[in-house]
Protein backbone atom coordinates (compact mmCIF):
# COMPACT_ATOMS: atom_id res chain seq x y z
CA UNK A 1 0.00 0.00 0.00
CA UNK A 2 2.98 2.16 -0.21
CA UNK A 3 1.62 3.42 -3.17
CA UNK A 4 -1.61 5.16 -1.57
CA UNK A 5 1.00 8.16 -0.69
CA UNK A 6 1.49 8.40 -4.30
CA UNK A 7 -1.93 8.90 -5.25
CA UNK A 8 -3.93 12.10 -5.40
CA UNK A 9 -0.90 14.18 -4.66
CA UNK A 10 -2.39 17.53 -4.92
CA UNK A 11 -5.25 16.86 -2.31
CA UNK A 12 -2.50 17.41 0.03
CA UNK A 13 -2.30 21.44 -1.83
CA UNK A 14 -6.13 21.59 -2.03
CA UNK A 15 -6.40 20.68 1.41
CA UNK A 16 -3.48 22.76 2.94
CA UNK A 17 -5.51 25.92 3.13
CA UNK A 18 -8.95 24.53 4.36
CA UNK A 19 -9.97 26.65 7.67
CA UNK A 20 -12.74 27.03 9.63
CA UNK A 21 -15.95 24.49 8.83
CA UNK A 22 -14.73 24.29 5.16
CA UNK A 23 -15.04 20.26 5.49
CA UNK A 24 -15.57 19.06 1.93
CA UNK A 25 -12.70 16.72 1.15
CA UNK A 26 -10.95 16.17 -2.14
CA UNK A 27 -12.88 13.02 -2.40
CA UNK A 28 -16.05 14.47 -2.75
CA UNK A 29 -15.33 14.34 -7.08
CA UNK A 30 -18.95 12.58 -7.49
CA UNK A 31 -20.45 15.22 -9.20
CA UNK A 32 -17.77 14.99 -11.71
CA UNK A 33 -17.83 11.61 -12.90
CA UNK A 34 -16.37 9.92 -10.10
CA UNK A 35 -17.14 7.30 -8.60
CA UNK A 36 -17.82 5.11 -11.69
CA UNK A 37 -15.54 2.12 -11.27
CA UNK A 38 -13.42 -0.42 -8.31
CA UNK A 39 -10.73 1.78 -9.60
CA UNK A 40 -11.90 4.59 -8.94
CA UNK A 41 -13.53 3.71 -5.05
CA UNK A 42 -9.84 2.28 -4.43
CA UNK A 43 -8.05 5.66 -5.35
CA UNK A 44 -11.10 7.54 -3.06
CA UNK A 45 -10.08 5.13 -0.52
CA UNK A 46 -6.41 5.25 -0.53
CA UNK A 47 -7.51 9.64 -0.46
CA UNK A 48 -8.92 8.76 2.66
CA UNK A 49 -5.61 6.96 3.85
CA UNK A 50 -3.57 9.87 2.17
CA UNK A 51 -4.99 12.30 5.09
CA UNK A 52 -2.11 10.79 7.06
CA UNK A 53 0.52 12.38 4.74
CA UNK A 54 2.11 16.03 4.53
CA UNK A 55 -0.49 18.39 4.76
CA UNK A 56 0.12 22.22 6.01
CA UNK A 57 4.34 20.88 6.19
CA UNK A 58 3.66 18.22 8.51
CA UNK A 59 2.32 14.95 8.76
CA UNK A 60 -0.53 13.42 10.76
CA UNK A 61 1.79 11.66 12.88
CA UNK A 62 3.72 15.00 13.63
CA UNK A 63 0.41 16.27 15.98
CA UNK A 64 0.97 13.35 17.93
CA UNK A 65 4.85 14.54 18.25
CA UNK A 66 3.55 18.73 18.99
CA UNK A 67 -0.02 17.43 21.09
CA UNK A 68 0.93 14.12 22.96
CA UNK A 69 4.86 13.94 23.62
CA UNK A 70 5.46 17.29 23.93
CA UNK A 71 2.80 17.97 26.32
CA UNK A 72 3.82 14.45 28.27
CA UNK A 73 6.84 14.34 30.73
CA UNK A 74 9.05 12.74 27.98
CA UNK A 75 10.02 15.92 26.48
CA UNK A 76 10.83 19.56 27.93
CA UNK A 77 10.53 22.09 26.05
CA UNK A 78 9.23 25.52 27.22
CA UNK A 79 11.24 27.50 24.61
CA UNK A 80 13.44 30.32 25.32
CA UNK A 81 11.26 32.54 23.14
CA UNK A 82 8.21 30.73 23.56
CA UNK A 83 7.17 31.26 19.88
CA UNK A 84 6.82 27.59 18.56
CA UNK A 85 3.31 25.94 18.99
CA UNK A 86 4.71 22.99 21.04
CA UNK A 87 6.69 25.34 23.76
CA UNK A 88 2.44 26.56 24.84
CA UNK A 89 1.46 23.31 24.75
CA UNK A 90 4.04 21.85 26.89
CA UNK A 91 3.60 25.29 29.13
CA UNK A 92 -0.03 24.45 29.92
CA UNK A 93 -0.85 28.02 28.45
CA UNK A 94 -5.05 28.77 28.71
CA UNK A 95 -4.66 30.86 25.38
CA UNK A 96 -3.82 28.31 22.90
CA UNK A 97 -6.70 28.24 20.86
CA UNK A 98 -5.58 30.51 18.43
CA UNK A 99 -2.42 28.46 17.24
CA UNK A 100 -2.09 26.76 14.59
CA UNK A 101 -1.31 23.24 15.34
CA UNK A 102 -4.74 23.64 17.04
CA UNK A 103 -6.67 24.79 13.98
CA UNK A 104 -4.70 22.66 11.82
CA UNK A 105 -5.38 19.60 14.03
CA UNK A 106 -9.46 19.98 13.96
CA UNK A 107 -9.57 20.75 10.03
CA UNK A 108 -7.26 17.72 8.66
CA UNK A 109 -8.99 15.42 10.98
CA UNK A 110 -12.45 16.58 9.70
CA UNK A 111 -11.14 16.46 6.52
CA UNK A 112 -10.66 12.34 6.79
CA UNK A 113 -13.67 12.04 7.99
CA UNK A 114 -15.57 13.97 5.18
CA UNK A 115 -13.40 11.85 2.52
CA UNK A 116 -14.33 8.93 4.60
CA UNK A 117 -18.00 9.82 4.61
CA UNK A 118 -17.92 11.08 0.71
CA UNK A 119 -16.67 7.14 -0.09
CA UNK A 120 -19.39 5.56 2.43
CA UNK A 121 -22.27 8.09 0.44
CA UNK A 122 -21.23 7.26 -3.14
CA UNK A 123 -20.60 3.36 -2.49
CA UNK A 124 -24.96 3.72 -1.17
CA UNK A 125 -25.49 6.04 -3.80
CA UNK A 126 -23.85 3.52 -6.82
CA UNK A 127 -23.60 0.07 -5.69
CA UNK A 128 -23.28 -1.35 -8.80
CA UNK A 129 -20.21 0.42 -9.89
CA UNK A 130 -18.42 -2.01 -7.87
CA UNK A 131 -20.10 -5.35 -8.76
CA UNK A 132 -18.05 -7.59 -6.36
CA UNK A 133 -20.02 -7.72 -3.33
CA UNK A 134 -17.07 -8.93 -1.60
CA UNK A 135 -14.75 -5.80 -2.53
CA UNK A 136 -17.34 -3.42 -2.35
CA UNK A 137 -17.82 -4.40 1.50
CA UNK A 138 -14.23 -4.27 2.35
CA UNK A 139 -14.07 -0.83 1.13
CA UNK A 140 -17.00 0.23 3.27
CA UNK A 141 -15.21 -1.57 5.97
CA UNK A 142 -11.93 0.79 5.42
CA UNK A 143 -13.78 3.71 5.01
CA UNK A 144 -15.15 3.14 8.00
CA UNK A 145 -12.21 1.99 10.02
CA UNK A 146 -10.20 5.21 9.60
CA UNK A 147 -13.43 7.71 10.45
CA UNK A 148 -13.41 5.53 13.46
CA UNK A 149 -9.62 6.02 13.75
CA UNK A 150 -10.12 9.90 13.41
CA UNK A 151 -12.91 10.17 15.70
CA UNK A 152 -11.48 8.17 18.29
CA UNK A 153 -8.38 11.28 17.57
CA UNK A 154 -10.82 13.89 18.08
CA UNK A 155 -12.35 12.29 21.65
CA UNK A 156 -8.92 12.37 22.70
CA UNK A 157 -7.96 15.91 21.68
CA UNK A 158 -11.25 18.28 22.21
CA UNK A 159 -13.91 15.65 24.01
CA UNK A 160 -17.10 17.18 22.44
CA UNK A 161 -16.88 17.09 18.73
CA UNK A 162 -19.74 17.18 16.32
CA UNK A 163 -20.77 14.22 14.47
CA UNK A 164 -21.29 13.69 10.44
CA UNK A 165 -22.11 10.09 9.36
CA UNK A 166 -22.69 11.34 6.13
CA UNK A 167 -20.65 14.03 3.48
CA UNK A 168 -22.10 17.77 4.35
CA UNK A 169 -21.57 21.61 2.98
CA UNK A 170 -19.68 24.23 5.05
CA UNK A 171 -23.40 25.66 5.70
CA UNK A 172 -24.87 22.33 6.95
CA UNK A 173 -22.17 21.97 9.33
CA UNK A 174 -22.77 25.18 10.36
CA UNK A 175 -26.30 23.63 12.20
CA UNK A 176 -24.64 20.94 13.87
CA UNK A 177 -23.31 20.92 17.14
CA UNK A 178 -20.96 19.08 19.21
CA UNK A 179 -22.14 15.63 20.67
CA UNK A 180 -21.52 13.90 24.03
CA UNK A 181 -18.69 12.45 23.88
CA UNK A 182 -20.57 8.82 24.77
CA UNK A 183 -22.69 9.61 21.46
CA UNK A 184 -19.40 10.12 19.40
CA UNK A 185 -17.80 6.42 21.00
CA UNK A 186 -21.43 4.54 19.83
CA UNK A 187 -20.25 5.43 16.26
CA UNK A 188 -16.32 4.32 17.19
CA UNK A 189 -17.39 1.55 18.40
CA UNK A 190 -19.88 0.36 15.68
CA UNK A 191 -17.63 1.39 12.65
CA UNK A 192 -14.85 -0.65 14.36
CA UNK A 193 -17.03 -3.94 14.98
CA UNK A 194 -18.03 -3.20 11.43
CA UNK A 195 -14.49 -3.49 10.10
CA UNK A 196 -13.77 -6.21 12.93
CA UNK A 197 -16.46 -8.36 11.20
CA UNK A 198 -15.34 -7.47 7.44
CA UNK A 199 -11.92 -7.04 6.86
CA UNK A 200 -9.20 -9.54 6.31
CA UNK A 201 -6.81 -10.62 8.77
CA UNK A 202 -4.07 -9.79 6.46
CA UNK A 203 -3.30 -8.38 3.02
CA UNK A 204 -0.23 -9.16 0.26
CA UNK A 205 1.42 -7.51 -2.27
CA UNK A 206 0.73 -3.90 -2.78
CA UNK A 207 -2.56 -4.21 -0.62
CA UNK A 208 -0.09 -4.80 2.58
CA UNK A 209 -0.84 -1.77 4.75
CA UNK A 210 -4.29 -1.64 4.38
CA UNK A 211 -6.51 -1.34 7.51
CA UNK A 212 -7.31 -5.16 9.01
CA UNK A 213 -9.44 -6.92 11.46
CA UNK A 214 -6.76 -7.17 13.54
CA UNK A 215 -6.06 -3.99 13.34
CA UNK A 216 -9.51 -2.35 14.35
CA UNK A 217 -9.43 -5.01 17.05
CA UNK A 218 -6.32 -3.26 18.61
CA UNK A 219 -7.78 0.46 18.08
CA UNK A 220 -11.07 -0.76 19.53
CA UNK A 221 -9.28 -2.35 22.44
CA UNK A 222 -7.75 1.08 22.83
CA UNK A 223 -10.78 2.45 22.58
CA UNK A 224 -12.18 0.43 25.65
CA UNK A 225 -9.41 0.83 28.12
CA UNK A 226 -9.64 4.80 27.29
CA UNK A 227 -13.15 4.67 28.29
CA UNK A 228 -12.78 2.85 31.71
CA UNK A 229 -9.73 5.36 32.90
CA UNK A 230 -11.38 7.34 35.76
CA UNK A 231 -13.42 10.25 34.34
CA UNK A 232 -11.18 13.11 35.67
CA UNK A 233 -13.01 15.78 33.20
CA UNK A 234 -17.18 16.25 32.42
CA UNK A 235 -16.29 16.26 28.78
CA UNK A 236 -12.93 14.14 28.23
CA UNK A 237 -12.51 10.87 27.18
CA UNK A 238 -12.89 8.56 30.03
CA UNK A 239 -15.59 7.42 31.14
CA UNK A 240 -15.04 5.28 34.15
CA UNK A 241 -16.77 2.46 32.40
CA UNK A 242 -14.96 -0.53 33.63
CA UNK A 243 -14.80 -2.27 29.92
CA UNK A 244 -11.23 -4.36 30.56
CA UNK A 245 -12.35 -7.48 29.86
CA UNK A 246 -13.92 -6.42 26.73
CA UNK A 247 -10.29 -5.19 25.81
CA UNK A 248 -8.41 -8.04 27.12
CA UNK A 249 -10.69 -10.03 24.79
CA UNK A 250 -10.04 -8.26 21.63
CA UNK A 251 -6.06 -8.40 22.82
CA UNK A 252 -6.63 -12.26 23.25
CA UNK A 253 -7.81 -12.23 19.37
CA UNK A 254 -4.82 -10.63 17.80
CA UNK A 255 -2.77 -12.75 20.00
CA UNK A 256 -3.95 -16.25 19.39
CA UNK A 257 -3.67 -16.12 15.65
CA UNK A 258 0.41 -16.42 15.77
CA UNK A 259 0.73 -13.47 13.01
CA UNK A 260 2.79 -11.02 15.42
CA UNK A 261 5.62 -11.52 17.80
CA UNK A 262 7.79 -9.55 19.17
CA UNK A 263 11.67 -9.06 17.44
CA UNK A 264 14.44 -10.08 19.11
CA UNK A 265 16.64 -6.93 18.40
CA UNK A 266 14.82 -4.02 19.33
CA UNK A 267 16.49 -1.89 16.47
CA UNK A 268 15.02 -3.99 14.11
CA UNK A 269 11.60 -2.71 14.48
CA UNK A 270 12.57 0.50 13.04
CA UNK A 271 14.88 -0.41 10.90
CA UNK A 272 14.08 1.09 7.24
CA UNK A 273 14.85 -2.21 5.31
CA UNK A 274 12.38 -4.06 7.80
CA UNK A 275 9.51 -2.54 7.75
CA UNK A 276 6.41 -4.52 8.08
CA UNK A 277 8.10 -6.97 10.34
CA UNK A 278 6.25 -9.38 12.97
CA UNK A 279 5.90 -6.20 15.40
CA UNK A 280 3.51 -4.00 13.29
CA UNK A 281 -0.17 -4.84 13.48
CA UNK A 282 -0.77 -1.33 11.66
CA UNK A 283 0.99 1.94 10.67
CA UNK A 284 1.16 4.64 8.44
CA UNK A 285 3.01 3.64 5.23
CA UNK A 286 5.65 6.50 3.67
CA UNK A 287 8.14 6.43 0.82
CA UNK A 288 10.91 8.74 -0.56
CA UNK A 289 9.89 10.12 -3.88
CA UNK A 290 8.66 13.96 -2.95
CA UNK A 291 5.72 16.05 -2.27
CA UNK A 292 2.47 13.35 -0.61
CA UNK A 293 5.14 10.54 -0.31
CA UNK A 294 7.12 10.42 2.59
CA UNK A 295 6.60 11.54 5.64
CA UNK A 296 7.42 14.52 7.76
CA UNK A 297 7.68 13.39 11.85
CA UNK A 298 11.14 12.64 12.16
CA UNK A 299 12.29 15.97 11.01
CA UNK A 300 10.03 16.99 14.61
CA UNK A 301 12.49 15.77 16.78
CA UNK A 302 15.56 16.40 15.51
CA UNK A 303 17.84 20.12 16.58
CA UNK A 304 18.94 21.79 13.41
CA UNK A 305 21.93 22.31 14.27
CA UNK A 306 22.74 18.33 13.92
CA UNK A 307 20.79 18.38 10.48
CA UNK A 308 23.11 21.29 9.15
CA UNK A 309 26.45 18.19 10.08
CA UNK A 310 24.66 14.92 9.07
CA UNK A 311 21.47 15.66 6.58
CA UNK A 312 21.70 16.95 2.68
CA UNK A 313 19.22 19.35 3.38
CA UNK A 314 17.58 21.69 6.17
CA UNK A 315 15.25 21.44 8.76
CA UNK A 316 14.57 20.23 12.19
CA UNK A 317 13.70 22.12 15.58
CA UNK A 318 15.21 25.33 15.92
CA UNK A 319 17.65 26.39 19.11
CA UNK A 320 14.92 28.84 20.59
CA UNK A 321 12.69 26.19 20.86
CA UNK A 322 14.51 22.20 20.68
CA UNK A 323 12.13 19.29 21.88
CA UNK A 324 14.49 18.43 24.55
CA UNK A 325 14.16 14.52 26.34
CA UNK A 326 13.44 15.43 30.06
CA UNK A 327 15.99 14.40 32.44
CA UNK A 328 13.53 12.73 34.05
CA UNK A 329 13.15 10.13 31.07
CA UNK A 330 16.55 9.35 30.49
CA UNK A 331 17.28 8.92 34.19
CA UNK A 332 14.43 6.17 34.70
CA UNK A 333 17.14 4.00 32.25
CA UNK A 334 18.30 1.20 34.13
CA UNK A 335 22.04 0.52 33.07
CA UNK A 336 22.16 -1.41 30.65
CA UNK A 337 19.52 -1.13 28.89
CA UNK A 338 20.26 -1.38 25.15
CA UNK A 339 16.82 0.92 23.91
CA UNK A 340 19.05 4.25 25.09
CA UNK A 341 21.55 3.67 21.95
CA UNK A 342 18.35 3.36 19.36
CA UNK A 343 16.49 6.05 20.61
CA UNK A 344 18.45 8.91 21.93
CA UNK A 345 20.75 11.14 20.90
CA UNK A 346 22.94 12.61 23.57
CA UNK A 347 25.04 15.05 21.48
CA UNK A 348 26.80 15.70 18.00
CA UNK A 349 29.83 17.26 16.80
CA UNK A 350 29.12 20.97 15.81
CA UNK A 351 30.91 22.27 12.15
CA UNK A 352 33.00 23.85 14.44
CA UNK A 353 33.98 21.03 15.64
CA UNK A 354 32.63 21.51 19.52
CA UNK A 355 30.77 18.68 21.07
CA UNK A 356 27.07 20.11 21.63
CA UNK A 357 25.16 18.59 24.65
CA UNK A 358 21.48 17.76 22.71
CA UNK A 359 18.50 15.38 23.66
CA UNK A 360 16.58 14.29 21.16
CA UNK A 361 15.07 11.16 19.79
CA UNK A 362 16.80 9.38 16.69
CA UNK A 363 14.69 6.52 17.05
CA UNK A 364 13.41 6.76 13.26
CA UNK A 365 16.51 8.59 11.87
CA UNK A 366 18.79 6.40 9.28
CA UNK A 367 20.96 9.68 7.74
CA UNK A 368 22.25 6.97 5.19
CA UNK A 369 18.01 6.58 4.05
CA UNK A 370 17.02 10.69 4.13
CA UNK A 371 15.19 11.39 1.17
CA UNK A 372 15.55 14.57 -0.62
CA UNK A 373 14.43 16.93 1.80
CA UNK A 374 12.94 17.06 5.65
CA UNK A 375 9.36 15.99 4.50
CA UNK A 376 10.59 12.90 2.27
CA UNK A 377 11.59 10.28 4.93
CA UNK A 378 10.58 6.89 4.00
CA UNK A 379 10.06 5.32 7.32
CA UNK A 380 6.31 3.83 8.69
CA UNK A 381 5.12 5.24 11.55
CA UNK A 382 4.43 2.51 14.33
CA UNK A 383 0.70 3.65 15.32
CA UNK A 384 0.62 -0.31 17.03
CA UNK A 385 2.89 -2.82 17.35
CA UNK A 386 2.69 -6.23 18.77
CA UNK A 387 4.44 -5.56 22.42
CA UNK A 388 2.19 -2.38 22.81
CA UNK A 389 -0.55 -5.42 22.73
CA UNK A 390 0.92 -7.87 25.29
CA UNK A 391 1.21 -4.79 27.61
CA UNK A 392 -1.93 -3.30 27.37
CA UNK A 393 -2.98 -6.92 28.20
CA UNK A 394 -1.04 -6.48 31.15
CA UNK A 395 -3.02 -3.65 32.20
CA UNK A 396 -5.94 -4.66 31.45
CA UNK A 397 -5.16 -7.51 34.01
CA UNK A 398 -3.93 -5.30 36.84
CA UNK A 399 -7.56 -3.04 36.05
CA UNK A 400 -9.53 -5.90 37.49
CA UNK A 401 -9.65 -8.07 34.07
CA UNK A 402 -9.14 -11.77 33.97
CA UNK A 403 -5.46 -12.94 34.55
CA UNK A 404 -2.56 -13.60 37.22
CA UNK A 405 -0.03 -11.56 38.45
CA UNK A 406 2.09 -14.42 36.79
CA UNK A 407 0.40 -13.17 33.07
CA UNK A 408 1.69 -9.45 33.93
CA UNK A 409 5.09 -10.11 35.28
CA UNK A 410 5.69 -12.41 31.97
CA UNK A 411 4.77 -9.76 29.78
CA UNK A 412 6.97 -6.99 31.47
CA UNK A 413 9.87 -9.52 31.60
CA UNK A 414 9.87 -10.31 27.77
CA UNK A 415 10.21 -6.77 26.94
CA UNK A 416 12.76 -6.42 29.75
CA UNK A 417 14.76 -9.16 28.74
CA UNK A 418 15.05 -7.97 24.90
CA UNK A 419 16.42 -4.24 26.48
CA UNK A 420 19.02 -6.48 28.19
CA UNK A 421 17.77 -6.47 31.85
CA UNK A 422 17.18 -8.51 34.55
CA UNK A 423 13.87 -10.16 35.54
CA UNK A 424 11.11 -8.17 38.19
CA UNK A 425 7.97 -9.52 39.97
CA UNK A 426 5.29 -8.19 41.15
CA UNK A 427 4.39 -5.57 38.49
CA UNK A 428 2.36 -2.87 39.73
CA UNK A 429 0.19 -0.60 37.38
CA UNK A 430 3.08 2.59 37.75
CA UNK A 431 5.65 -0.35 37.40
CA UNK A 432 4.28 -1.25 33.81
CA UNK A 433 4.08 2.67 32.64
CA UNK A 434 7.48 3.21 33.70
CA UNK A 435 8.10 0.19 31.48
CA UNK A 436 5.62 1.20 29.18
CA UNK A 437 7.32 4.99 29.05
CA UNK A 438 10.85 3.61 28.52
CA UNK A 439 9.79 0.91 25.92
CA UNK A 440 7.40 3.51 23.29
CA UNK A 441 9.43 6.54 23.59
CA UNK A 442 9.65 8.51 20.95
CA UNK A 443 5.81 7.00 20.04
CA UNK A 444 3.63 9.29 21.77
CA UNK A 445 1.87 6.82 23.63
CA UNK A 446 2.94 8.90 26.53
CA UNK A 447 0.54 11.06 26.73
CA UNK A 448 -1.80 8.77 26.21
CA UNK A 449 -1.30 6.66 29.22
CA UNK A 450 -1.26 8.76 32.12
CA UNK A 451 -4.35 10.32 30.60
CA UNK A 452 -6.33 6.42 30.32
CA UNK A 453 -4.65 5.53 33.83
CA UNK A 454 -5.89 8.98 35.29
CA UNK A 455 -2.50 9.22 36.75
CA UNK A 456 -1.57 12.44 34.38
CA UNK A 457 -2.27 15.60 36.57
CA UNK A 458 -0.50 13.98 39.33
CA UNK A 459 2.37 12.70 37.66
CA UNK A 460 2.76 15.43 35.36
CA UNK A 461 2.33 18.31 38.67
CA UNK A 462 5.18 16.28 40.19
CA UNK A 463 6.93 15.96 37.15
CA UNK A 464 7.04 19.76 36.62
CA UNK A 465 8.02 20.50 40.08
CA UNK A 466 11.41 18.97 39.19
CA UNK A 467 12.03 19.44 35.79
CA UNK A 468 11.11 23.06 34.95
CA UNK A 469 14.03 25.14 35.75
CA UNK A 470 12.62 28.00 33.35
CA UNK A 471 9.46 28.48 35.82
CA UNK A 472 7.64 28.82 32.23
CA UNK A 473 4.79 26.02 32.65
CA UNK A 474 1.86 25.92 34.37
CA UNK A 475 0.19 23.94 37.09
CA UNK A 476 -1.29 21.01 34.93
CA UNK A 477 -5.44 21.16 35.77
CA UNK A 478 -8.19 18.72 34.96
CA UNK A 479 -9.11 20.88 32.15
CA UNK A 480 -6.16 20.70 30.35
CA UNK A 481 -6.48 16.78 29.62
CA UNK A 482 -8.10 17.88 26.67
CA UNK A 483 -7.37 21.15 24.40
CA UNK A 484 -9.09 23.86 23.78
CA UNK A 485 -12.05 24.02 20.28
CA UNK A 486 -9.78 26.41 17.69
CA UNK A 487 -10.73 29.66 18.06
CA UNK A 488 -11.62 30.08 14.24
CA UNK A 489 -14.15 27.73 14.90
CA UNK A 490 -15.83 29.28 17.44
CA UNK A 491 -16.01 32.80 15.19
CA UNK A 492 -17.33 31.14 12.32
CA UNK A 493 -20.90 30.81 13.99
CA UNK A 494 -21.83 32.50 17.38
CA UNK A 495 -23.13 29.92 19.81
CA UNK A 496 -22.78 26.46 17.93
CA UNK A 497 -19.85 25.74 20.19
CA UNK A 498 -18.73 26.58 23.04
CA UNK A 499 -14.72 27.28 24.25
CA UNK A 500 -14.10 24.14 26.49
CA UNK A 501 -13.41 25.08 30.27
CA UNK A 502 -10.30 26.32 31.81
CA UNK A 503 -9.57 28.14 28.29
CA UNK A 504 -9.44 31.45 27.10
């Protein structure tokens, strides 16, 4: 499926300059002809894929870089001019709406979804331009996968959002308001168990890639387990719902079919001339070869100053505002451990020729693979991968579902045995996210975790009590475990939305 990147180039132009409730995607070619053919559903399809590629000069997987790590306890970065979008975020600034990441976040998103909803409309609308039943239901089953994948996005990020289950104008969207954020899970959760129920296990050839079964059983799992954290904000995602076991089930699934395991050398799972391997149950597929083909979120965590010694070309975060690791992070290494040499680095050697003390991640940098500038790098991004599986089974069996202590401390062992360490027992629920935060660096799961575990306002308070020597951020608030509606979206119409608490 490498090739979906390829396709439809110029939506990413088209789309770059969408703002405010402008939601009509580039799929939405219907009333010229479209929609005729299988061909021509598969290109709308792989359009709705392509929302995960450069759009506005970064990539989908670069807002989880700017909204979850930087924001987590993994990376510090207040800024010394406190310009860049990611230096307010990680400061816990009330006045963020008007960046914009922010904007940019809300209109790509809605964007999938509208291409999503534009190929679910025209495959009702003509049914017999795809006469294989069979096909025809897979691509209703992909279309509806990723709108569950971006709405699941959306939960996470703003809570409230509103809901379209069908293509609509900028003026109909203008009428609809933001849903509970229960009502927006009942359409996660069906369009998942729809794709559960009718997509393959696995794909070959240029297919590979594609959305799965197994694959929407992992997001739905996800899905689950952030609905039973405790529900630490009216409006955010968790609900306190206690659905574990429905989680650990859908784990159980991917696990019993013997298609995944986990590598033996950690490298090797992001390793450009690997990818694919036994670790990735799904992730977003990038190649070198310019503009909508590779991708952009390794340039986000790199200091330009090491890209002016090692890369052909520019780029990279700038010295006013560097996505530093914390301290904190590296110092929760145990010695040893063999992860620190594939996903840090620690310094470089200046063109001067003066050692500069950085942290950063490298964990998806190969300088020998950079493609011909910062937005062409060819490697997948991991969205999940076979050991983020075994331990979210682990914590679903230390939140109350069915398994021993035994089942967790195997789990946590495996992965601690590959880094090159000794054996524990007795994992507790902080043991495995310390585990958890060491093992996914650099994958923004960080975030992610304290927020389902309701541990984030404490951790993150304590965190910033010892970490912020600038005295930049601010105390971290219920509030803030979601972020604020753009503010361009709250001009457009008076009164449809309204500014979600503890923002200005």
């Amino acid at each position: 499926m490498k090739k979906i990147f390829l396709l439809i180039c110029t939506a990413f132009m088209l789309g770059a300059c969408e703002e405010d409730l402008n939601l009509s995607p580039i799929s939405d070619a219907g009333s010229n002809g479209f929609y005729n053919n299988p061909d021509d559903f598969e290109q709308a399809v792989n359009g709705i894929y392509a929302t995960f590629g450069v759009q506005n000069n970064v990539d989908y997987a670069s807002y989880y870089v700017v909204l979850g790590e930087s924001r987590s306890d993994n990376i510090y970065t207040p800024g010394q001019a406190g310009v860049r979008d990611w230096n307010s975020i990680n400061n816990f600034q009330n006045t963020i709406a008007t960046l914009g990441t922010i904007r940019n976040v809300w209109n790509v998103t809605f964007n999938g979804i509208m291409r999503a909803n534009t190929v679910l409309d025209q495959l009702k609308e003509k049914p017999d331009a795809v006469p294989d039943a069979t096909l025809r239901t897979r691509f209703e089953a992909e279309a509806r996968f990723l709108r569950a994948y971006f709405y699941f996005d959306l939960v996470k990020w703003f809570g409230k959002v509103p809901i379209f289950e069908t293509f609509v104008t900028p003026t109909e969207a203008l009428e609809i308001a933001r849903s509970p954020v229960e009502e927006v899970y009942n359409l996660i959760i069906s369009d998942l168990s729809f794709a559960i129920d009718n997509l393959p296990e696995s794909y070959s050839g240029a297919d590979r890639g594609r959305a799965t079964s197994l694959a929407a059983k992992g997001i739905l799992a996800r899905v689950y387990m952030t609905r039973s954290g405790p529900e630490l904000h009216p409006d955010g995602p968790c609900l306190g719902s206690n659905e574990y076991g429905q989680a650990l089930t859908l784990l159980d699934d991917i696990i019993s079919t013997g298609k995944f395991s986990m590598l033996d050398n950690y490298a090797g799972i992001f390793d450009y001339n690997n990818e694919g391997n036994a670790e990735i149950v799904f992730d977003f597929q990038f190649i070198t070869g310019g503009v909508g083909a590779g991708g952009y979120f390794p340039t986000e965590y790199y200091d330009e100053g090491w890209a002016r010694v090692n890369l052909p070309f520019p780029g990279g975060n700038p010295g006013d505002g560097s996505k530093r690791i914390s301290d904190d992070l590296l110092n929760s290494y145990e010695e040893g451990d063999n992860r620190v040499e594939h996903t840090f680095q620690l310094d470089y050697e200046a063109e001067n020729g003066d050692i500069i003390d950085a942290q950063f991640y490298d964990k998806f940098m190969d300088v020998d693979m950079a493609g011909g500038d910062r937005f062409d790098w060819s490697i997948n991004y991991p969205v999940l991968r076979y050991t983020d599986v075994l331990m979210l089974r682990a914590e679903c069996i230390l939140q109350g579902a069915p398994g021993t202590q035994g089942d967790v401390d195997q789990i946590v062992n495996a992965v601690r045995d590959r880094a090159g360490l000794g054996p524990v027992s007795n994992v507790t629920l902080d043991m495995l996210l310390e585990e958890r935060r060491k093992e996914f660096a650099g994958e923004n799961l960080r975030w992610d975790d304290l927020m389902r575990t309701g541990k984030v306002v404490e951790v993150m308070n304590a965190w910033i009590g010892e970490e912020d020597s600038s005295g930049k951020m601010e105390p971290v608030k219920n509030e803030f475990i979601i972020y604020p509606i753009p503010q361009d979206q709250l001009d457009v119409k008076a009164g449809l939305y309204e500014q979600n608490p503890g923002y200005l």
